[in-house]
Protein backbone atom coordinates (compact mmCIF):
# COMPACT_ATOMS: atom_id res chain seq x y z
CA UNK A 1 130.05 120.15 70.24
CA UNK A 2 132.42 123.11 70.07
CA UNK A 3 134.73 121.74 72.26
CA UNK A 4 135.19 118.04 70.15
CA UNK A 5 135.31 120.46 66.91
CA UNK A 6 138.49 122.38 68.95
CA UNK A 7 140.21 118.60 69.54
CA UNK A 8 139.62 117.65 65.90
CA UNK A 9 140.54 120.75 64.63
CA UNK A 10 144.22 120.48 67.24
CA UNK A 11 144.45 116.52 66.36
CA UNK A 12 144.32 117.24 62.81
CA UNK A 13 147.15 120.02 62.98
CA UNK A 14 149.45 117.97 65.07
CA UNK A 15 149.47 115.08 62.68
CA UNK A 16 150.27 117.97 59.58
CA UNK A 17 153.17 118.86 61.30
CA UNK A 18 154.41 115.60 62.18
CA UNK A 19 153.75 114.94 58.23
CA UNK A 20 156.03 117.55 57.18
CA UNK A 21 158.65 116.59 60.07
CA UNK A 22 158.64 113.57 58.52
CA UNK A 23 158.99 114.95 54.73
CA UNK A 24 162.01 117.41 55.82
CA UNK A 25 164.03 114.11 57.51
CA UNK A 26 163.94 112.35 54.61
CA UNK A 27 164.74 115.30 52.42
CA UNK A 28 167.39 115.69 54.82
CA UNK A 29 168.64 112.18 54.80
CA UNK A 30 168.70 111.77 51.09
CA UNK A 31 165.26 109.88 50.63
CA UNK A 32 164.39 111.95 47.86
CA UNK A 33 161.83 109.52 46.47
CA UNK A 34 160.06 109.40 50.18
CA UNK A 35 159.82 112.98 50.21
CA UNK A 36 158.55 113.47 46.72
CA UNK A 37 155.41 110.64 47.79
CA UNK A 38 154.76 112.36 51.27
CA UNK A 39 154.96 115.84 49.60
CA UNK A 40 152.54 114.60 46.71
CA UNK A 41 149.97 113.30 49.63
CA UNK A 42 150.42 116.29 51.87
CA UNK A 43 149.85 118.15 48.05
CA UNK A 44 146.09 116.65 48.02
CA UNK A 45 143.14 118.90 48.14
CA UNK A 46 143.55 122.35 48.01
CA UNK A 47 147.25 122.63 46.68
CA UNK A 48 147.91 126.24 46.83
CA UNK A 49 146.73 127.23 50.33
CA UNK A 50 149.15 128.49 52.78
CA UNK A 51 148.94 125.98 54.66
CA UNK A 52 150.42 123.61 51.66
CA UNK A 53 153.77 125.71 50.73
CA UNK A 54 155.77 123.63 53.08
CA UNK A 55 154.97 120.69 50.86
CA UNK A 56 155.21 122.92 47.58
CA UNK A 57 159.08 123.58 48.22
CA UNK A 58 159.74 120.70 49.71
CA UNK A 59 158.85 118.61 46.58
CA UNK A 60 160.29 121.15 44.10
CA UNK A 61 163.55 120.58 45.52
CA UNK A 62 163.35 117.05 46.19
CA UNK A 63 162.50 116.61 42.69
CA UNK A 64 165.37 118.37 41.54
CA UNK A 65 167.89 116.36 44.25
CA UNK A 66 166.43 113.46 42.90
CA UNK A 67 166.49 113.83 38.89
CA UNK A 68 170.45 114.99 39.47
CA UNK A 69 171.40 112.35 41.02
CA UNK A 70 169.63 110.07 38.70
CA UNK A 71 171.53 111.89 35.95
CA UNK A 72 174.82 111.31 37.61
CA UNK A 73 174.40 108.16 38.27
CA UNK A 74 173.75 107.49 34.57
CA UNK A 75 176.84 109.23 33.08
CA UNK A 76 179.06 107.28 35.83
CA UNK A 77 177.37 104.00 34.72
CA UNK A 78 178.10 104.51 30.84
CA UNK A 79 181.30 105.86 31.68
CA UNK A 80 181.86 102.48 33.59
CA UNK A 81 180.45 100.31 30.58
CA UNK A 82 180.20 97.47 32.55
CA UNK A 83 177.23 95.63 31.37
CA UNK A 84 175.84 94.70 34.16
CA UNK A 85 175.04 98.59 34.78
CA UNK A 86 172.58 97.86 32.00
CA UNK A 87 169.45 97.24 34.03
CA UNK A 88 170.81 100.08 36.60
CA UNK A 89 170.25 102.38 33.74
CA UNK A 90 167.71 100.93 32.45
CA UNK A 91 165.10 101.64 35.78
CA UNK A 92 167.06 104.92 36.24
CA UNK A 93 165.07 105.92 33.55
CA UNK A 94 161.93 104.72 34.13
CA UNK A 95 162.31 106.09 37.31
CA UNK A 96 163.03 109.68 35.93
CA UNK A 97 160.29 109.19 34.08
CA UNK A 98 157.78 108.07 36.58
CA UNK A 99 158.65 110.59 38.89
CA UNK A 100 157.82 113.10 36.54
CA UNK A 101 154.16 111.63 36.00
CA UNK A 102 153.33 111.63 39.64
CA UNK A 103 154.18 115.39 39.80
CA UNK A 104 152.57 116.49 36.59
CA UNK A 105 148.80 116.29 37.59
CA UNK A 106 149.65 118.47 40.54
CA UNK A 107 151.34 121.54 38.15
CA UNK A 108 151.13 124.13 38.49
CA UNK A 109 151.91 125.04 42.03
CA UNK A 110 152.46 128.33 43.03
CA UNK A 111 155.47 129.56 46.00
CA UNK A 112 153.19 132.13 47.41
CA UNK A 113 155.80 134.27 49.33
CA UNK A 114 158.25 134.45 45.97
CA UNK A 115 155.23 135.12 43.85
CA UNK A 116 156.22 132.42 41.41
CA UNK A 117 155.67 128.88 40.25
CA UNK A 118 157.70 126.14 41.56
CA UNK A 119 160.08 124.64 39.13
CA UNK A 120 160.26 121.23 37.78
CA UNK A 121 162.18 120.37 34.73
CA UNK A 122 160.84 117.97 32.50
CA UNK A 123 162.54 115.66 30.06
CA UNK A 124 161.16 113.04 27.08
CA UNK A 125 162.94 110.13 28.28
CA UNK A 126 161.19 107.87 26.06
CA UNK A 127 164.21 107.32 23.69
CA UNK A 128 166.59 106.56 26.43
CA UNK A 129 164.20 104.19 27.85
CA UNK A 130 163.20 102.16 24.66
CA UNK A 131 167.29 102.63 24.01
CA UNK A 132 168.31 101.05 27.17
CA UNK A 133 166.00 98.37 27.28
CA UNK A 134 167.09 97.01 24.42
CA UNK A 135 170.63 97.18 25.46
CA UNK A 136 169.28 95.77 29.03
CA UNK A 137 167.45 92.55 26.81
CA UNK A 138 170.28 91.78 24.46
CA UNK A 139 172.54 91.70 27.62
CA UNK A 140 170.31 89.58 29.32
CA UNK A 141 169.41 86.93 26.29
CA UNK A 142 173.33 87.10 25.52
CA UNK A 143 174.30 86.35 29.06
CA UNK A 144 171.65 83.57 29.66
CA UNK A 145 172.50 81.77 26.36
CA UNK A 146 176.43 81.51 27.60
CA UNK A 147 175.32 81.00 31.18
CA UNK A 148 173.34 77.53 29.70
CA UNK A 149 176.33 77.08 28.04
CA UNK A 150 178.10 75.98 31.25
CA UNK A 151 177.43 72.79 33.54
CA UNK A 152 177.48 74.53 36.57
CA UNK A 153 173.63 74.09 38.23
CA UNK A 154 173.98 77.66 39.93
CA UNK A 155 174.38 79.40 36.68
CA UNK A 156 171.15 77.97 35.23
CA UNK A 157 169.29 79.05 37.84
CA UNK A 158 170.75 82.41 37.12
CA UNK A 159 170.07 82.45 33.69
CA UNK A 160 166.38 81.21 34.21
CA UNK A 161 165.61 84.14 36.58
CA UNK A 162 167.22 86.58 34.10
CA UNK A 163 165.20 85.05 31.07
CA UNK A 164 161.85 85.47 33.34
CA UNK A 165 162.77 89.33 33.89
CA UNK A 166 163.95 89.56 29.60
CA UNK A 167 160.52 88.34 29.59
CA UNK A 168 158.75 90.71 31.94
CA UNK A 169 160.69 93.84 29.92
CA UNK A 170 159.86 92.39 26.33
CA UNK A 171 157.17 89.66 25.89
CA UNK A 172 158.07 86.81 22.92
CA UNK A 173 161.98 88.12 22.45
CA UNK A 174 163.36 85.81 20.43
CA UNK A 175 163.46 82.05 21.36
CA UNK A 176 163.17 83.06 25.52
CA UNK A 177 160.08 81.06 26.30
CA UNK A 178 161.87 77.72 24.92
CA UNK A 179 165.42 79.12 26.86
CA UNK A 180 163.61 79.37 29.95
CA UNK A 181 162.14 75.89 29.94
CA UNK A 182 165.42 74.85 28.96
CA UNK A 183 166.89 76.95 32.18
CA UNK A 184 164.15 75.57 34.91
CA UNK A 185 164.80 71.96 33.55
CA UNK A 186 168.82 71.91 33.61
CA UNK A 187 168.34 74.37 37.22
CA UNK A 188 165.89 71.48 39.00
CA UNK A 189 167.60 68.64 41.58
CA UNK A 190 165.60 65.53 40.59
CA UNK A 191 165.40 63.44 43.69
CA UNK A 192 164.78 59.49 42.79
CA UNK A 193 162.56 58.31 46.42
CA UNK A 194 162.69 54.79 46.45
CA UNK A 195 161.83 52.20 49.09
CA UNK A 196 164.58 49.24 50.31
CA UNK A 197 163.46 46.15 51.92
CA UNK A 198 166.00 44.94 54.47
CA UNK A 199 163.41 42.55 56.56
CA UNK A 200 162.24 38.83 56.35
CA UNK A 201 158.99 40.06 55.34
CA UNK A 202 156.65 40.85 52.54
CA UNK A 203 155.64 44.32 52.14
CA UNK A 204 152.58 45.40 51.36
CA UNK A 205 152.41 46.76 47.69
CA UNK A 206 149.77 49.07 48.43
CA UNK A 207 152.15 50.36 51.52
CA UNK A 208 155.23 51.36 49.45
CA UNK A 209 153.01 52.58 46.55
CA UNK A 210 150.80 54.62 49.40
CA UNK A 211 154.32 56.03 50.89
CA UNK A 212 155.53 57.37 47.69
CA UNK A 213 152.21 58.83 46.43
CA UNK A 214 154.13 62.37 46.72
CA UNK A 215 151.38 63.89 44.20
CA UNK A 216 149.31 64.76 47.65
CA UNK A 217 152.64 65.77 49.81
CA UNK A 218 153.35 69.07 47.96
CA UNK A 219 156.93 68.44 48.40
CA UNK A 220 158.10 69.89 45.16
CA UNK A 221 159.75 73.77 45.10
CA UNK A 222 161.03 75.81 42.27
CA UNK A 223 164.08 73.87 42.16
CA UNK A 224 163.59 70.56 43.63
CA UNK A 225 161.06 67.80 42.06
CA UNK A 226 160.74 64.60 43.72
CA UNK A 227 160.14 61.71 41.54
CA UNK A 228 158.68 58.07 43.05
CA UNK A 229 158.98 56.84 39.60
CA UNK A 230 162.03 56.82 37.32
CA UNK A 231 161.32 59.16 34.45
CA UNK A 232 163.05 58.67 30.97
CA UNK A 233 165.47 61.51 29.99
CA UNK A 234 166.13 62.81 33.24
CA UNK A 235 169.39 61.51 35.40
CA UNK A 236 168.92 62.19 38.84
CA UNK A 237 170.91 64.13 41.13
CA UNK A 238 170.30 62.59 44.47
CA UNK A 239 168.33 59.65 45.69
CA UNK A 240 166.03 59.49 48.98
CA UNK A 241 166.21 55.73 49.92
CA UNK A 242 163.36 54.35 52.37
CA UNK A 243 165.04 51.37 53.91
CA UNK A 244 162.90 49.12 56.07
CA UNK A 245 164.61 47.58 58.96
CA UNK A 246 162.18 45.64 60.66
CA UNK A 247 158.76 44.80 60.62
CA UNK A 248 157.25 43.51 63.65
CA UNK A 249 153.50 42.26 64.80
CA UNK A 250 152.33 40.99 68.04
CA UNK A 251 150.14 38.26 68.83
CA UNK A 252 146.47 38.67 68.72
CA UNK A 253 145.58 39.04 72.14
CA UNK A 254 142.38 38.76 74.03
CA UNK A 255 142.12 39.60 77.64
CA UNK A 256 138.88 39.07 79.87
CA UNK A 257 138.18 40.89 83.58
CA UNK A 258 135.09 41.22 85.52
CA UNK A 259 134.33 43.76 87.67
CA UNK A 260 131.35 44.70 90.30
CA UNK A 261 130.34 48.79 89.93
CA UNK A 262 128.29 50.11 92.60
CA UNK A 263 127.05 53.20 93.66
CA UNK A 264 123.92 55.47 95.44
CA UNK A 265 121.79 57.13 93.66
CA UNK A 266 118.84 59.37 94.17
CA UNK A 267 115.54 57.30 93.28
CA UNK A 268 113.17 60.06 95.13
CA UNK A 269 112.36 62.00 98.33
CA UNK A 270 111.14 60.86 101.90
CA UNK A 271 110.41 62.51 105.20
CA UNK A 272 113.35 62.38 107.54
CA UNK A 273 113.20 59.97 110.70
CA UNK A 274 114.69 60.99 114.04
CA UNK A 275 116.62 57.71 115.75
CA UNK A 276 113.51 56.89 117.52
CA UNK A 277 111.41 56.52 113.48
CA UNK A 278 109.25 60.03 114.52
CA UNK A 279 109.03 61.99 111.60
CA UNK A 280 111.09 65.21 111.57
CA UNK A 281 109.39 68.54 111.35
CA UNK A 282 110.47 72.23 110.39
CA UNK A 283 109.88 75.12 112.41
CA UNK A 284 106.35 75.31 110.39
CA UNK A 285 105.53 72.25 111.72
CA UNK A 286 105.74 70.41 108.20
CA UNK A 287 108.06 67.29 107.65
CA UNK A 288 111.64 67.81 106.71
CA UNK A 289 112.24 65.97 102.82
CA UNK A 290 115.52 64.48 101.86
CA UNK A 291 116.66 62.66 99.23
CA UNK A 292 115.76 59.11 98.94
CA UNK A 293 119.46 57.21 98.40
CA UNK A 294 119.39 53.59 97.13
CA UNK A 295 122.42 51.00 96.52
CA UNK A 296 122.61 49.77 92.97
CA UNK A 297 124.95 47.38 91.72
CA UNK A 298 126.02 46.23 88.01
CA UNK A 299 128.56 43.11 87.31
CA UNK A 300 130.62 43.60 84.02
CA UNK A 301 132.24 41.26 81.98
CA UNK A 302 134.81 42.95 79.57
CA UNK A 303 136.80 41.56 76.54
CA UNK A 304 139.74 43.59 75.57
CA UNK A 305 140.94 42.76 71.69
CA UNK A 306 144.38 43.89 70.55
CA UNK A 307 147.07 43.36 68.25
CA UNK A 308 149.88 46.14 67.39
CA UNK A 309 152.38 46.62 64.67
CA UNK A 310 155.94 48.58 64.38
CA UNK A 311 157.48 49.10 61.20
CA UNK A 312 160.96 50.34 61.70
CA UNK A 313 162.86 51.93 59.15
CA UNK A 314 165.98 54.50 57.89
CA UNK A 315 165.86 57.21 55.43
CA UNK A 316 169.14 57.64 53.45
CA UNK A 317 169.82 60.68 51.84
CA UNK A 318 172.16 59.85 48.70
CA UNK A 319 174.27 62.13 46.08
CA UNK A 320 174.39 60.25 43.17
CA UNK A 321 177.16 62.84 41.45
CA UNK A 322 179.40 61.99 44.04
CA UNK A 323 177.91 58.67 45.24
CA UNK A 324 178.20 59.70 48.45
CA UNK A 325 175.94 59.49 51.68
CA UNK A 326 174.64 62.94 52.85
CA UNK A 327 172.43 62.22 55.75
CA UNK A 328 170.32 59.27 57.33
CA UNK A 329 167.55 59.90 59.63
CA UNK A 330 165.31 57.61 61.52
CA UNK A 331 161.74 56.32 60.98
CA UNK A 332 159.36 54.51 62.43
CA UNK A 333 155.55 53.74 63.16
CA UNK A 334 152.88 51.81 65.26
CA UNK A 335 149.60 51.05 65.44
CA UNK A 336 147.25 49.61 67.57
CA UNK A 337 144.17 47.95 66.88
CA UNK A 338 141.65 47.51 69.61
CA UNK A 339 138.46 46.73 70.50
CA UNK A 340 136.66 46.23 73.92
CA UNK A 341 133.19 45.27 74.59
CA UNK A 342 131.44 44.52 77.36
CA UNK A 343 127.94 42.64 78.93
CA UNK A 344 126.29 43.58 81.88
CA UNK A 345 124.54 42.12 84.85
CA UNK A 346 122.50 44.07 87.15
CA UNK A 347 121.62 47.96 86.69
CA UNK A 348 123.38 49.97 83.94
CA UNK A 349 123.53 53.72 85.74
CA UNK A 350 126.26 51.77 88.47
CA UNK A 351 128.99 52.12 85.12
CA UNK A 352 129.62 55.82 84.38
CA UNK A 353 128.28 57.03 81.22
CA UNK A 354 131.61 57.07 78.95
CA UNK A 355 131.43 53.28 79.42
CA UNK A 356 128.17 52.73 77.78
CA UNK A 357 129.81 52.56 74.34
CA UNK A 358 131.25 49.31 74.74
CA UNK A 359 127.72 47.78 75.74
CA UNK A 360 127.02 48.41 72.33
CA UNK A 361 129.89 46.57 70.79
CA UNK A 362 130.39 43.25 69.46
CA UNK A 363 133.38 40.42 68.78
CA UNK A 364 135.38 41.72 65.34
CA UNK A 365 137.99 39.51 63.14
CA UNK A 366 141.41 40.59 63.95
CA UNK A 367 142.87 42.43 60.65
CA UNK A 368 145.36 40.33 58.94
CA UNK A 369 148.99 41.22 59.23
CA UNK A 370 149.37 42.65 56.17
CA UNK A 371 146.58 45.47 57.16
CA UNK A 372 148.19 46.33 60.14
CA UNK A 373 150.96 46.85 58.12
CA UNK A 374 149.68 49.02 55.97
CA UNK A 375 147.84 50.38 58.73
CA UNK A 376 150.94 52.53 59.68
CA UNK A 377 151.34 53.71 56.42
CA UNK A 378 149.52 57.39 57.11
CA UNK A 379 151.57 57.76 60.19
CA UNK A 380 154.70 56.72 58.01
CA UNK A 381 153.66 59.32 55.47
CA UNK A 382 153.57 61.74 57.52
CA UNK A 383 156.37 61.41 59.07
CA UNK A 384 158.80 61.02 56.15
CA UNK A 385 157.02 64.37 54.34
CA UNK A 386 158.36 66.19 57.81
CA UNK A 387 161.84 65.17 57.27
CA UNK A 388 162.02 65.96 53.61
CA UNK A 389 160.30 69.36 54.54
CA UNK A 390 163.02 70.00 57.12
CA UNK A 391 166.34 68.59 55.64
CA UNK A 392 165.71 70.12 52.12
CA UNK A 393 168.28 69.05 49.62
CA UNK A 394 168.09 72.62 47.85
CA UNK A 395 168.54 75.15 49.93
């Protein structure tokens, strides 16, 4: 027991000093902010034992490092007046300030060896941070409104990010909630998917409807919505054209064979003959039992339905700004309907087991053309959400 108290007591020490290791490198390396948080967890418990002082001057000078930097980063930033130091400022100060709170539960701490209390000087920044948030949310409402001024797509999106952080910072300024709507809708490509049909057939309604159902493909980001249905108001910026090329369906085909299974199989035990037909016995003088093998045999008569269908088709990706083809990739589908069942003559256990279903099948109708169509249409779907996933138009 002594002994595991010893290791705990040597584990727990080595990890302290790695602690403060780690505290002093990123004093040393500038990471003011690191040291401060490590110094504040080493600080926990009993915050004035001996033990603790490495911590206690540690994060009285990181503190200091930290808040004059801060400062002179400030100054240089008004000096600069260029507004968009604003928001620099801005979390400069609610940094400043937030520093301070994490230290204050911990005061007073005490440097034992310079009998004194470590020194942090604190500041009421609440002025300069109500001060240069304001600044920070007229900038940002200013900006936006001349940034939706513009036509260029980029700059909305800019302005709609900035209008969600004027938001964040100061809840119902002004007219922002209507500016941001405004922002997300002029931001957004809206992609027109539409289906072509370049065959000699008819295709089914509930196919192309089924295809552009994009409600269940969760294709739609933060700036891309995909539209299957023209909306009113809204001119689309590119077009996703599903062009089928060729629709084919075989023959309904029927195929008979008949085939003779056989095999041995254990039906019992019997006493082993010699060549002569004596009955073989065991050192105990009691006859020798093997298994009793029997030939069985099973005729089948199988009928194989099946009918496939390919639908064949290109998707065209189009910019309707510039009217000008961006990319076409290839699609295409099949499916196969079939359907075998099977009668049997003779003894059943001669067919293996996994061919039992089709003794319990019957004769179906062939689907029409049009289902096996529309058969293909989940394979189709699939398909054509993958290459919209990975050829995005907004990147």
């Amino acid at each position: 027991m002594t002994k595991k108290i010893t290791l705990l007591l040597a584990a727990f020490v080595l990890v302290a000093a790695c602690a403060v290791k780690q505290t002093k490198s990123m004093l040393t390396s500038g990471d003011y902010d690191g040291a401060i948080e490590m110094s504040v967890s080493g600080l926990q418990g009993n915050m004035n034992a001996k033990g603790k002082q490495d911590y206690v001057l540690m994060l009285e000078e990181a503190f200091a490092k930290a808040k004059a930097r801060d400062m002179a980063n400030i100054n240089l930033w008004f000096k600069d007046a260029n507004p968009s130091n604003l928001e620099k400022i801005y979390q400069a100060y609610v940094n400043l300030n937030s520093r301070q709170e994490n230290v204050r539960p911990l005061l007073p701490l005490k440097v034992i060896k310079e009998n004194r209390e470590a020194k942090f000087e604190f500041e009421d920044y609440s002025d300069q941070i109500v001060s240069s948030k304001k600044a920070l949310s007229k900038y940002l409402y200013d900006n936006s409104r001349g940034l939706l001024g513009t036509k260029v797509k980029q700059n909305y999106r800019r302005a709609y990010d900035d209008l969600v952080y004027l938001n964040s910072l100061d809840p119902d300024y002004k007219d922002v909630k209507k500016l941001t709507e405004e922002a997300l809708f002029k931001g957004t490509d809206f992609v027109s998917v539409y289906t072509k049909n370049e065959t000699n057939l008819i295709i089914p309604a509930r196919l192309e409807s089924d295809l552009l159902d994009f409600s269940t493909m969760g294709l739609n980001d933060k700036w891309t919505v995909y539209h299957s249905n023209r909306q009113q108001g809204i001119d689309y910026d590119y077009g996703i054209i599903v062009n089928f090329r060729q629709i084919n369906v075989s023959p309904e085909q029927i195929k008979e064979k008949e085939f003779t299974n056989e095999k041995q199989i254990k039906v019992g035990t019997k006493k082993l003959l010699d060549n002569r037909g004596h009955v073989v016995l065991d050192s105990l003088g009691k006859p020798v039992m093997v298994d009793d093998m029997r030939l069985i045999k099973a005729k089948v008569n199988e009928v194989r339905q099946f009918k496939t269908s390919q639908v064949t088709a290109k998707i065209d990706y189009i910019n309707f700004r510039t009217n000008q083809l961006l990319q076409t990739f290839p699609l295409s589908s099949q499916f196969a309907f079939e359907n075998v069942y099977a009668r049997i003559k003779g003894d059943k256990r001669a067919v293996d087991k996994e061919y039992y279903q089709n003794f319990n099948r019957v004769k179906v109708p062939f689907p029409s053309d049009e289902q096996m169509v529309y058969d293909t249409g989940e394979d189709l779907k699939a398909k054509l959400k993958d290459i919209i996933t990975r050829n995005r138009i907004t990147k």
